[in-house]
Protein backbone atom coordinates (compact mmCIF):
# COMPACT_ATOMS: atom_id res chain seq x y z
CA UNK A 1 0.00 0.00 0.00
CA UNK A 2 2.75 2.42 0.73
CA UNK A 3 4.36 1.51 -2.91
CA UNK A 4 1.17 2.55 -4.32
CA UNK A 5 0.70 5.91 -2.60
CA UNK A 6 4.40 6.65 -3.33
CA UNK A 7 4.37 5.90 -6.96
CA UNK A 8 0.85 8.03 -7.65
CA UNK A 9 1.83 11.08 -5.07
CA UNK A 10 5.84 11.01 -7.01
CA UNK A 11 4.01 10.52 -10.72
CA UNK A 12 1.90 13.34 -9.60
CA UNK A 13 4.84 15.86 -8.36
CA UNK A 14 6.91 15.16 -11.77
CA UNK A 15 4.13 16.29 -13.63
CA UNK A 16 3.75 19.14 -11.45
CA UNK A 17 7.09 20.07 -11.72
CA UNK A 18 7.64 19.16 -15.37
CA UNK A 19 4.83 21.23 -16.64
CA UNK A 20 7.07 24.74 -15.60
CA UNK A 21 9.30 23.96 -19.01
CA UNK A 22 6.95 23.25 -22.05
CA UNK A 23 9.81 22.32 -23.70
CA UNK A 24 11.50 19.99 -22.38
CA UNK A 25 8.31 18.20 -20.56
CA UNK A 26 9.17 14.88 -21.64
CA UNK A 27 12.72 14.77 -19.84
CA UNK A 28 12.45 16.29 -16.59
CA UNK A 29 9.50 14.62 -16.19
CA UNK A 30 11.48 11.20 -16.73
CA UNK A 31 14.48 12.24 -15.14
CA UNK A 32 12.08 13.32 -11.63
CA UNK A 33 10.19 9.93 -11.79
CA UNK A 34 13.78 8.02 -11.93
CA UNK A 35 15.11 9.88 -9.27
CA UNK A 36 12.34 9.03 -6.69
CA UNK A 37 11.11 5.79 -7.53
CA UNK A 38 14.50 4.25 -7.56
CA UNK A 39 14.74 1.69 -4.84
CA UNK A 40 17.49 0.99 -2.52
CA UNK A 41 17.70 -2.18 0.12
CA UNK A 42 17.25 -0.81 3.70
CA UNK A 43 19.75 -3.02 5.30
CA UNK A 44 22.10 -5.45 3.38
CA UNK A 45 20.79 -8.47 5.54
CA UNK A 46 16.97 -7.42 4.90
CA UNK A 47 14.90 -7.66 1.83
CA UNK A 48 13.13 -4.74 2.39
CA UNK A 49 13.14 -2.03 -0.22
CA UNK A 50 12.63 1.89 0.27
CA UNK A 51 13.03 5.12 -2.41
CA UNK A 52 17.15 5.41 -2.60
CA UNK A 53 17.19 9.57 -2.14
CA UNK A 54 14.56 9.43 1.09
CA UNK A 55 16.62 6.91 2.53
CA UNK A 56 19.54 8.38 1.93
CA UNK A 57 18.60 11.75 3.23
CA UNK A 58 17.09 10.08 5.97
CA UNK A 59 20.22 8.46 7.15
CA UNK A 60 21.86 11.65 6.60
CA UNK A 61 19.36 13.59 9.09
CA UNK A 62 18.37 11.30 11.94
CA UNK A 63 20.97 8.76 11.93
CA UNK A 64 24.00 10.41 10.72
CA UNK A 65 25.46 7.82 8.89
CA UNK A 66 26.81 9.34 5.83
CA UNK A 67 27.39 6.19 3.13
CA UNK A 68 26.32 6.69 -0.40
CA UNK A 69 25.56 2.72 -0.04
CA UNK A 70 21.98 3.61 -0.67
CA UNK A 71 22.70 5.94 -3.29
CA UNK A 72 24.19 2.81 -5.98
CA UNK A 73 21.39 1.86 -7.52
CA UNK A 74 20.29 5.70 -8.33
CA UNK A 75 23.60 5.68 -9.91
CA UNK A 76 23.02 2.99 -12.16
CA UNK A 77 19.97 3.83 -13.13
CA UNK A 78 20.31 7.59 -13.69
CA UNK A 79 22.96 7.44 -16.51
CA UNK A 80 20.99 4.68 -18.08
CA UNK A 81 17.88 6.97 -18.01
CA UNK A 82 20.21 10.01 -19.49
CA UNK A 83 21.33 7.86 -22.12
CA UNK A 84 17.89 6.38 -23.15
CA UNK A 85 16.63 10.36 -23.46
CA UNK A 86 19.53 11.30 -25.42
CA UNK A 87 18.87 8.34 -27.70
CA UNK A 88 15.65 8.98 -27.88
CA UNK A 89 16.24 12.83 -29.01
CA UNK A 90 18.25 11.63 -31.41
CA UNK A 91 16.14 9.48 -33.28
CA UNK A 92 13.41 12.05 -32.96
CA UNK A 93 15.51 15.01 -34.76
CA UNK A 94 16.95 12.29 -37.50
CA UNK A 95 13.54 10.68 -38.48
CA UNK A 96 11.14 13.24 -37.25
């Protein structure tokens, strides 16, 4: 249940936010949605699964533990995100 609320309230703050450029809608509005839906693993012995930037600012403010551990998989998936845009634009200014 908390998955669901998180993915509608984040879907519905990129749009929010992506509808201040008209140009570039498409990309922030991507970019935004990767950023917070990411999921990191709480604890490396646990399978549970939280958003990778709350955590980490969470561990940040109220347990000071400052280890980008949580941070990994936003890493992976951002540049693969940045790439798939750029692609993307591509395509769109050769064919389109």
């Amino acid at each position: 249940m908390f998955w669901l609320m998180y993915v509608c309230s984040s879907a519905i703050l990129s749009l929010i936010v992506s509808k201040i450029s008209k140009k570039n809608h498409l990309k922030i509005f991507t970019i935004l949605l990767i950023i917070l839906l990411t999921p990191a693993q709480i604890e490396v012995s646990e399978s549970s699964y939280a958003p990778s930037l709350l955590t980490f600012i969470f561990n940040i403010l109220f347990q000071q533990d400052f280890s980008i551990r949580v941070l990994k998989p936003l890493l992976l998936t951002l540049p693969f995100c940045l790439g798939s845009l750029f692609l993307y634009s591509t395509i769109k200014k050769r064919f389109f």
